[in-house]
Protein backbone atom coordinates (compact mmCIF):
# COMPACT_ATOMS: atom_id res chain seq x y z
CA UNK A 1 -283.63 52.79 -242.75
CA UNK A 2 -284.62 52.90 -239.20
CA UNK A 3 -284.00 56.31 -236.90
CA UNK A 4 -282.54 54.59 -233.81
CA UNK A 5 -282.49 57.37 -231.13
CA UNK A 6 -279.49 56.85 -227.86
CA UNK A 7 -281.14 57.77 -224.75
CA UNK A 8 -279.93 60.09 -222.87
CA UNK A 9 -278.37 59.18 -219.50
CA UNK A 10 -276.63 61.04 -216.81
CA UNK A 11 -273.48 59.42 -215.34
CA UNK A 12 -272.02 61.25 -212.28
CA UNK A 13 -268.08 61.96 -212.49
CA UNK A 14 -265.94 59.02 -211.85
CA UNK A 15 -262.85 59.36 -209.98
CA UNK A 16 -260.31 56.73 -208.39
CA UNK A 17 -260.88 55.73 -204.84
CA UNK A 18 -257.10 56.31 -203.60
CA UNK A 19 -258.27 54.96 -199.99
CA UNK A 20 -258.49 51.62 -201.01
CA UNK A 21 -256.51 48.61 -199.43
CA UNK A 22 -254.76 48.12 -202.47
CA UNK A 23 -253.51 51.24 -202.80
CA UNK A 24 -252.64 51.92 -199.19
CA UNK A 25 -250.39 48.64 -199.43
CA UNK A 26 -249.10 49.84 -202.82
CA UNK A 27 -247.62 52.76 -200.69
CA UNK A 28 -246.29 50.91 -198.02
CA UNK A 29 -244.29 48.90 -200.47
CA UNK A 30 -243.24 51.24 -202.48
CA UNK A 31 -242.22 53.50 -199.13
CA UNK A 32 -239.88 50.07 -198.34
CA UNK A 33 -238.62 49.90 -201.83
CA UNK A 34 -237.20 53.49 -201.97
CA UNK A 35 -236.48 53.49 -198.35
CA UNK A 36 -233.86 50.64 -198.74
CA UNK A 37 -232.97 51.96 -201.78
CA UNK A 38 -231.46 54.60 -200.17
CA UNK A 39 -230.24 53.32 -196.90
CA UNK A 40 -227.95 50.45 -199.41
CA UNK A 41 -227.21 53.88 -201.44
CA UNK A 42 -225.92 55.96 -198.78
CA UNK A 43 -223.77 52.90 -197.09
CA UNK A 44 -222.26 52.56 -199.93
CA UNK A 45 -221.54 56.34 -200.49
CA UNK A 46 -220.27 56.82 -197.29
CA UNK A 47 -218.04 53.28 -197.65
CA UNK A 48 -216.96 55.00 -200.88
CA UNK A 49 -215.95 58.40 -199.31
CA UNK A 50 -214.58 56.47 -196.36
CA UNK A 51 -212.15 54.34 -198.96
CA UNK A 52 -211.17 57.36 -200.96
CA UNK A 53 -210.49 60.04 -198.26
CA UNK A 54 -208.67 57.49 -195.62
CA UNK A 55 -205.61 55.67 -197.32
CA UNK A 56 -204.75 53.35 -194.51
CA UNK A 57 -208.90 52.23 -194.06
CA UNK A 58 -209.61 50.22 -196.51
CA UNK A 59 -207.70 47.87 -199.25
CA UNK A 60 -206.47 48.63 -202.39
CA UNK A 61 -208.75 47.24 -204.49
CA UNK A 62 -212.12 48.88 -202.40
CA UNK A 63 -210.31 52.03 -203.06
CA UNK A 64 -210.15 51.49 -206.84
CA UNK A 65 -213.62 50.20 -206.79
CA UNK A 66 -214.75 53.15 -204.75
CA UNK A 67 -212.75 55.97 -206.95
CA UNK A 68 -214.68 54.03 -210.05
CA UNK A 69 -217.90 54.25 -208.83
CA UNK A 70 -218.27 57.05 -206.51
CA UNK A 71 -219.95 59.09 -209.42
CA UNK A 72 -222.28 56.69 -210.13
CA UNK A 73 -223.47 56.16 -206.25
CA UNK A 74 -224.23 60.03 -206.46
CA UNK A 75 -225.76 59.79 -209.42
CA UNK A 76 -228.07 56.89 -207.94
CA UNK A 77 -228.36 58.90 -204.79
CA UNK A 78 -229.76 61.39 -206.60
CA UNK A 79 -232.13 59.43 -208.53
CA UNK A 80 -233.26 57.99 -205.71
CA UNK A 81 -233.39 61.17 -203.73
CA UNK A 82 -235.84 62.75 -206.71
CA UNK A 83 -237.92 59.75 -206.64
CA UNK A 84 -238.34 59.22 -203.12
CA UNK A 85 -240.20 63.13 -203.00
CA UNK A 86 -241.95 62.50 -206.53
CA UNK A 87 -243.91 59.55 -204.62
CA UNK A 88 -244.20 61.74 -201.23
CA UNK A 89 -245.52 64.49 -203.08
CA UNK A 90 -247.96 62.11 -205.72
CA UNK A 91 -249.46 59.93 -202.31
CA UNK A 92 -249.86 63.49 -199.97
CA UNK A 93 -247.32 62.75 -197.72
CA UNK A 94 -247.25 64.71 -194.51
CA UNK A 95 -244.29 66.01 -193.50
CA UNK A 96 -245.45 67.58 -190.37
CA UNK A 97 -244.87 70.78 -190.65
């Protein structure tokens, strides 16, 4: 049986380029994404509040729909809200401070 011997070989550390075109247009889409995300989110939030708080504003049925939903807009808003500073805080946002 042969003695096959690996040779040795030194590979420098590896790590991911995040400056990249890809990757900077990644962000930018992504940034859209969650940004209308919440801008539709918090229209609808304050449409919701608007319906529910105002009895004369809005019609009956917006009013049911909005005393239906408004838990789940805040629970979107939320989500939203979490993931919009997850991805600030992954891609080094600045906030300028």
């Amino acid at each position: 049986m042969p003695n096959y011997q690996i040779p040795a070989v030194n590979v420098p550390p590896i790590g991911p380029n995040f400056s990249a075109p890809f990757f900077g247009g990644l962000q930018v889409i992504a940034s859209y994404l969650l940004g209308a995300a919440m801008i539709l989110v918090f229209i609808m939030l304050v449409i919701a509040g608007a319906a529910l708080a105002f009895r004369g504003l809005a019609p009956e049925r917006v009013r049911t729909w909005a005393g239906e939903n408004i838990t789940w807009i805040f629970i979107a808003a939320a989500v939203l809200g979490a993931a919009s500073g997850l991805f600030q805080w992954f891609v080094n946002f600045d906030f300028g401070f």
